[in-house]
Protein backbone atom coordinates (compact mmCIF):
# COMPACT_ATOMS: atom_id res chain seq x y z
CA UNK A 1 51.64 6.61 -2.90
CA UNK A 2 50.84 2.82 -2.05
CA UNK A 3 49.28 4.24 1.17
CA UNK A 4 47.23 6.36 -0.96
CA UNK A 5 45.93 3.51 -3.23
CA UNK A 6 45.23 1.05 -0.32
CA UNK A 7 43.40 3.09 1.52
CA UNK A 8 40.96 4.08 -1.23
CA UNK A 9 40.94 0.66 -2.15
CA UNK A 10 39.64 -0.28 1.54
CA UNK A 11 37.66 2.60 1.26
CA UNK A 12 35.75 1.32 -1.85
CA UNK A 13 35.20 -2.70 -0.53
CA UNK A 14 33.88 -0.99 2.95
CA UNK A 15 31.13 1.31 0.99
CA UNK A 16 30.55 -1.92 -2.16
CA UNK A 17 29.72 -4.22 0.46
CA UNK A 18 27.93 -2.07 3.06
CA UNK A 19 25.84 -1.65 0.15
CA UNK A 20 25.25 -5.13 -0.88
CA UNK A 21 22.79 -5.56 1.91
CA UNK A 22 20.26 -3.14 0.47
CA UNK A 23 19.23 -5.14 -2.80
CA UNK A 24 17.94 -7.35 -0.81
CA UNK A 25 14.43 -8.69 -1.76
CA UNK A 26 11.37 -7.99 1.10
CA UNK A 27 7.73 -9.24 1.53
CA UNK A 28 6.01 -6.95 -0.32
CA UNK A 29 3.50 -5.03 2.28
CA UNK A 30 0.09 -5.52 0.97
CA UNK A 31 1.05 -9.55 -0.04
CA UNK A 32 -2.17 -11.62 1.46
CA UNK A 33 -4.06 -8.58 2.58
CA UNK A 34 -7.39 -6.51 1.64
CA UNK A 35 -7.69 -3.31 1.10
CA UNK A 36 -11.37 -1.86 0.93
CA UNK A 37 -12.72 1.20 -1.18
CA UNK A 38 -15.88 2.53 0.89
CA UNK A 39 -18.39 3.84 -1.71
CA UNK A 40 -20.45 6.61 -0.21
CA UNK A 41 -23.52 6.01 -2.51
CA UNK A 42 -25.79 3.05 -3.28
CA UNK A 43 -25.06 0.36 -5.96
CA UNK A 44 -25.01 0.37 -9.35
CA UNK A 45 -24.32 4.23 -9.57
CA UNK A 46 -21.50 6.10 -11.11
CA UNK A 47 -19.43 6.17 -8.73
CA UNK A 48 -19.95 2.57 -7.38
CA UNK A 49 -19.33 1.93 -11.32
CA UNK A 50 -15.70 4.18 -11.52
CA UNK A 51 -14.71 2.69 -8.17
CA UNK A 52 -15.55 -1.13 -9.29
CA UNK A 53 -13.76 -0.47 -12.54
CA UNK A 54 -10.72 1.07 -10.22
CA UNK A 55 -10.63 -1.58 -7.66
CA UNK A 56 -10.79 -4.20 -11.06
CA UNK A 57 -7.44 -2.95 -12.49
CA UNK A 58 -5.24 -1.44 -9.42
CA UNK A 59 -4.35 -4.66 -7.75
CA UNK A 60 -2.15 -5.63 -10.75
CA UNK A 61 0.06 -2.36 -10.11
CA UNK A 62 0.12 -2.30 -6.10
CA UNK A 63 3.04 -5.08 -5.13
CA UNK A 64 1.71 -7.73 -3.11
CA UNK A 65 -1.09 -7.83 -5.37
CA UNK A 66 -3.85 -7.15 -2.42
CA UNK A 67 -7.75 -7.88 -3.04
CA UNK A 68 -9.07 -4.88 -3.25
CA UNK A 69 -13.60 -5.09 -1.93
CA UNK A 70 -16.11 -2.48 -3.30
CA UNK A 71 -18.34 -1.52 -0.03
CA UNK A 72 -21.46 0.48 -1.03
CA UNK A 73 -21.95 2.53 2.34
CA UNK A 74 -25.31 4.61 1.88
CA UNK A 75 -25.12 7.46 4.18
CA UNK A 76 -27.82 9.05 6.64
CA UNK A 77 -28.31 13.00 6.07
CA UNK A 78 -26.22 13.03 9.90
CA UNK A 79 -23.31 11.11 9.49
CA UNK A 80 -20.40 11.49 7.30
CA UNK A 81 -17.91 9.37 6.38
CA UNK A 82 -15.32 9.94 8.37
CA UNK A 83 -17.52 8.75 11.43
CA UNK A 84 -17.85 5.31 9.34
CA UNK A 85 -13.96 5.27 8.67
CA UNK A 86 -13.08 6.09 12.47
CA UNK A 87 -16.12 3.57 13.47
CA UNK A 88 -14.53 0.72 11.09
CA UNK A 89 -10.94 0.80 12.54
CA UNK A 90 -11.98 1.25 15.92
CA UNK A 91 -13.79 -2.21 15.43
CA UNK A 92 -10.49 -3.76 13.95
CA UNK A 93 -8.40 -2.87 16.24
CA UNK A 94 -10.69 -4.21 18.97
């Protein structure tokens, strides 16, 4: 019966302090970063409004607290937006 208890007991510190390691506090991700909301229509529209308002009140609730940038991006009849988006990263990762 001893046997019994110790072994749980082991058992039980093993699994409490593997566990111990996970409460551990990170970096939060977007900490000291930008995030930008690309506004496909000029300014001082509605939705350049709505997204302004958005990008106003969502930092407070994203951890890290990012700066979030309205970008107006008034698009040609041709392109679409995800040419702009593809465009963009390909010029930040250059």
């Amino acid at each position: 019966m001893t046997n019994k208890f110790w072994s749980f007991a082991v058992t039980g510190v093993i699994a409490f302090l593997s566990l111990v390691g996970l409460g551990q506090a990170q970096e939060p991700y977007y900490q000291d970063k930008t995030i930008r909301i690309l506004v496909g229509s000029s300014a001082g529209g509605t939705f350049d409004a709505y997204s302004r308002m958005i990008a106003r009140h969502i930092g407070k609730h994203i951890p890290g607290n990012p700066k979030l940038i309205v970008e107006n991006v008034c698009l040609e009849p041709e392109e679409s937006s995800r040419r702009i988006v593809s465009t963009r990263r390909s010029n930040l990762t250059d």
